[in-house]
Protein backbone atom coordinates (compact mmCIF):
# COMPACT_ATOMS: atom_id res chain seq x y z
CA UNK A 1 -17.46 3.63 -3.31
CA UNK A 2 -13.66 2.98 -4.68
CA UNK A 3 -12.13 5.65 -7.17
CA UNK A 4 -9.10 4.77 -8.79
CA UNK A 5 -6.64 1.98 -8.58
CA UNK A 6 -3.66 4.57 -6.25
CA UNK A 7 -0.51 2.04 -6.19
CA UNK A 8 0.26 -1.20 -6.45
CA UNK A 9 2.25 -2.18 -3.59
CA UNK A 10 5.59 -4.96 -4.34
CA UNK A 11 7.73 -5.99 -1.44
CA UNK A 12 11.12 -6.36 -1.97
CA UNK A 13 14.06 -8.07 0.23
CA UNK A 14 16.40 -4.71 -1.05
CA UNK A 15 14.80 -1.09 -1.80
CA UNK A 16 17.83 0.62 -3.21
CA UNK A 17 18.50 -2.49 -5.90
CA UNK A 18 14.63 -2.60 -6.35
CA UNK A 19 14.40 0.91 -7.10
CA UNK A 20 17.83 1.11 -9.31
CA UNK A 21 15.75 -2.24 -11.46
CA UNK A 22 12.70 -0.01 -12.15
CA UNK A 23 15.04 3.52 -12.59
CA UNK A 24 17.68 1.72 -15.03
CA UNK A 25 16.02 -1.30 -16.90
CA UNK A 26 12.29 0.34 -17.65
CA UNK A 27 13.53 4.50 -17.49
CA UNK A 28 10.73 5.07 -14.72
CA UNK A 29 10.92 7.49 -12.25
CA UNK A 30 11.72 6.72 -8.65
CA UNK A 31 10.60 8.96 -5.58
CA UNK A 32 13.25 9.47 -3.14
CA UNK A 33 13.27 6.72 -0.25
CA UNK A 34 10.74 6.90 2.42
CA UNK A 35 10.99 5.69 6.07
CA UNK A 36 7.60 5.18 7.34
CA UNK A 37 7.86 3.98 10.73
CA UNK A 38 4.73 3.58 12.03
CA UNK A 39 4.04 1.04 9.33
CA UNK A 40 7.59 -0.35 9.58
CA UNK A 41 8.32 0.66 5.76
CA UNK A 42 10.18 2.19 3.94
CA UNK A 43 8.87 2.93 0.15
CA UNK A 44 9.88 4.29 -2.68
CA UNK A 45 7.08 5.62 -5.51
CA UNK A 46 7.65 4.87 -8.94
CA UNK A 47 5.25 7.29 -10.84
CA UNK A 48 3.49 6.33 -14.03
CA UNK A 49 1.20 8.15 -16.09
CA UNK A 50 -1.52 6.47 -14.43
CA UNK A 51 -1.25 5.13 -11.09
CA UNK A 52 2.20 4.53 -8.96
CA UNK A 53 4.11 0.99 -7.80
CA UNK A 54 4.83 1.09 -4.38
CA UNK A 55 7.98 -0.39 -3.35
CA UNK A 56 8.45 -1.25 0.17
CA UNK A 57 11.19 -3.06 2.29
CA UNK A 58 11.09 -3.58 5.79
CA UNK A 59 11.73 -0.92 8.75
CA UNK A 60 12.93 -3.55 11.39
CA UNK A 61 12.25 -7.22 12.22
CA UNK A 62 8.81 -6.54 13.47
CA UNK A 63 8.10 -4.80 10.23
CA UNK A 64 4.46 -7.14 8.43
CA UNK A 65 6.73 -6.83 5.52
CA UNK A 66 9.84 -8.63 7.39
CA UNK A 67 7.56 -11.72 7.99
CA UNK A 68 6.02 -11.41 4.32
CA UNK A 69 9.47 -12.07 2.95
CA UNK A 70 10.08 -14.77 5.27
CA UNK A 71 7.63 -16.22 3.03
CA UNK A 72 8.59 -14.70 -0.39
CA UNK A 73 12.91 -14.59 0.05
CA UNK A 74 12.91 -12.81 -3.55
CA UNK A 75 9.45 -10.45 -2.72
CA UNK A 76 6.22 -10.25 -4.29
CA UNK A 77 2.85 -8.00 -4.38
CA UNK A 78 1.81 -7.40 -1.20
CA UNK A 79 -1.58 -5.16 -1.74
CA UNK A 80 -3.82 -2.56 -4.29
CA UNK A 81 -4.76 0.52 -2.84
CA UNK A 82 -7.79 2.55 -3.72
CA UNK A 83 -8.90 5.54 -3.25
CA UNK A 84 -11.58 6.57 -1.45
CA UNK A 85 -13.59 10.10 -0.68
CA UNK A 86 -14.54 9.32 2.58
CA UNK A 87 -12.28 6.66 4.95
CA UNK A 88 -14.66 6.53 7.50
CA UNK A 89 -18.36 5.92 5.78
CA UNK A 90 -16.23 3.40 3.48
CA UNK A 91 -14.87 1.68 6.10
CA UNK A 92 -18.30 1.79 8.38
CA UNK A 93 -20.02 0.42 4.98
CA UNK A 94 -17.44 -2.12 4.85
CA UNK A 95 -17.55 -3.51 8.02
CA UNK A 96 -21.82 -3.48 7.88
CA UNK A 97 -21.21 -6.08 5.23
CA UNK A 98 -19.15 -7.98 7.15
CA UNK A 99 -15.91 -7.04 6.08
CA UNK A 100 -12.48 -7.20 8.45
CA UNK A 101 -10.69 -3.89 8.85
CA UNK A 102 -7.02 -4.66 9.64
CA UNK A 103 -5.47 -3.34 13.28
CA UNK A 104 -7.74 -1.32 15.45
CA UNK A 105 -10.33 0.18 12.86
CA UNK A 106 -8.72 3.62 12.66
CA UNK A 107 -7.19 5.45 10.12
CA UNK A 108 -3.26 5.99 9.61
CA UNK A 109 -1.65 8.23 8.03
CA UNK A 110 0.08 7.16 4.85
CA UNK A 111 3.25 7.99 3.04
CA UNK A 112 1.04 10.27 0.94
CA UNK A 113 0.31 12.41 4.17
CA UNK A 114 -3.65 11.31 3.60
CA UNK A 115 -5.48 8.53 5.89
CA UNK A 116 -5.26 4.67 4.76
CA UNK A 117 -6.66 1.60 6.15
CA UNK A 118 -5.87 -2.28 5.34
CA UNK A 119 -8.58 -4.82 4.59
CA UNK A 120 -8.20 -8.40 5.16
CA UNK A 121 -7.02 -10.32 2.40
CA UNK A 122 -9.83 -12.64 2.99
CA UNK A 123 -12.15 -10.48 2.55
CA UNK A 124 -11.33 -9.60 -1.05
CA UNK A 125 -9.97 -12.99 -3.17
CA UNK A 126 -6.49 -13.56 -1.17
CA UNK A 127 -5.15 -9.97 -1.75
CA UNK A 128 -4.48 -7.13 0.66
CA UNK A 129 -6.46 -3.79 -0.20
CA UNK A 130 -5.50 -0.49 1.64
CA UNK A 131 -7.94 1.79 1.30
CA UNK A 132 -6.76 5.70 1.04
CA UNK A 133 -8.75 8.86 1.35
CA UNK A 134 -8.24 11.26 -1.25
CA UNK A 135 -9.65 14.88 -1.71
CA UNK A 136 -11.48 13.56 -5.07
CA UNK A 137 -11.17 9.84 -5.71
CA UNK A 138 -13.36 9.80 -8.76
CA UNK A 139 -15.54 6.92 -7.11
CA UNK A 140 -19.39 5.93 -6.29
């Protein structure tokens, strides 16, 4: 059902120093910054040859990520993503086997302008998943 491993996602207390870390001490490259504001994010990207990191800082004080770093002052991971063909049959397979899809069930769009969906962390070992539909995922 999953395809590839999309982004890892790190949450950090500062996106521009975050982003200046992974542009000047490892020579990655760094999207331009983000706001995502329906998911109270912002994000950079930074792209490697075979997936992306995700960084994200919070978009306001009722941003998940605000209360995440309440937690973790100097940030952390905060989820995989994987892509998926469908959103919908995986997430109606998912839930059939008893699996917990995050907010109200329905799809979001995503700072990659494609639909994503969170699992609970429960569910999968103690780590977020987002799940993000992709024209070709590579998967089942």
């Amino acid at each position: 059902m999953i395809g590839k491993l999309n982004h890892v996602a790190i949450a950090v207390p500062d996106l521009e120093a975050a982003a200046a870390r992974y542009r000047d001490a490892l020579g990655a490259r760094v999207s331009q910054a983000q706001a995502l504001p329906e998911h109270g994010v912002k994000v950079v990207f930074v792209e490697l040859d075979n997936t992306k990191v995700e960084l994200l800082e919070p978009l306001g004080a009722d941003s998940p990520i605000a209360a995440f770093l309440e937690r973790n002052a100097a940030g952390g991971m905060h989820h995989l993503c994987y892509e998926v063909d469908d959103i919908i049959a995986a997430r109606d397979r998912l839930m059939a086997g008893g699996c917990r899809v995050l907010g109200d069930g329905e799809p979001k769009i995503g700072a990659h302008g494609n639909p994503v969906l969170f699992l609970h962390p429960k569910d999968f070992c103690g780590t977020l998943v987002e799940l993000e539909q992709v024209g070709d995922a590579g998967g089942e």
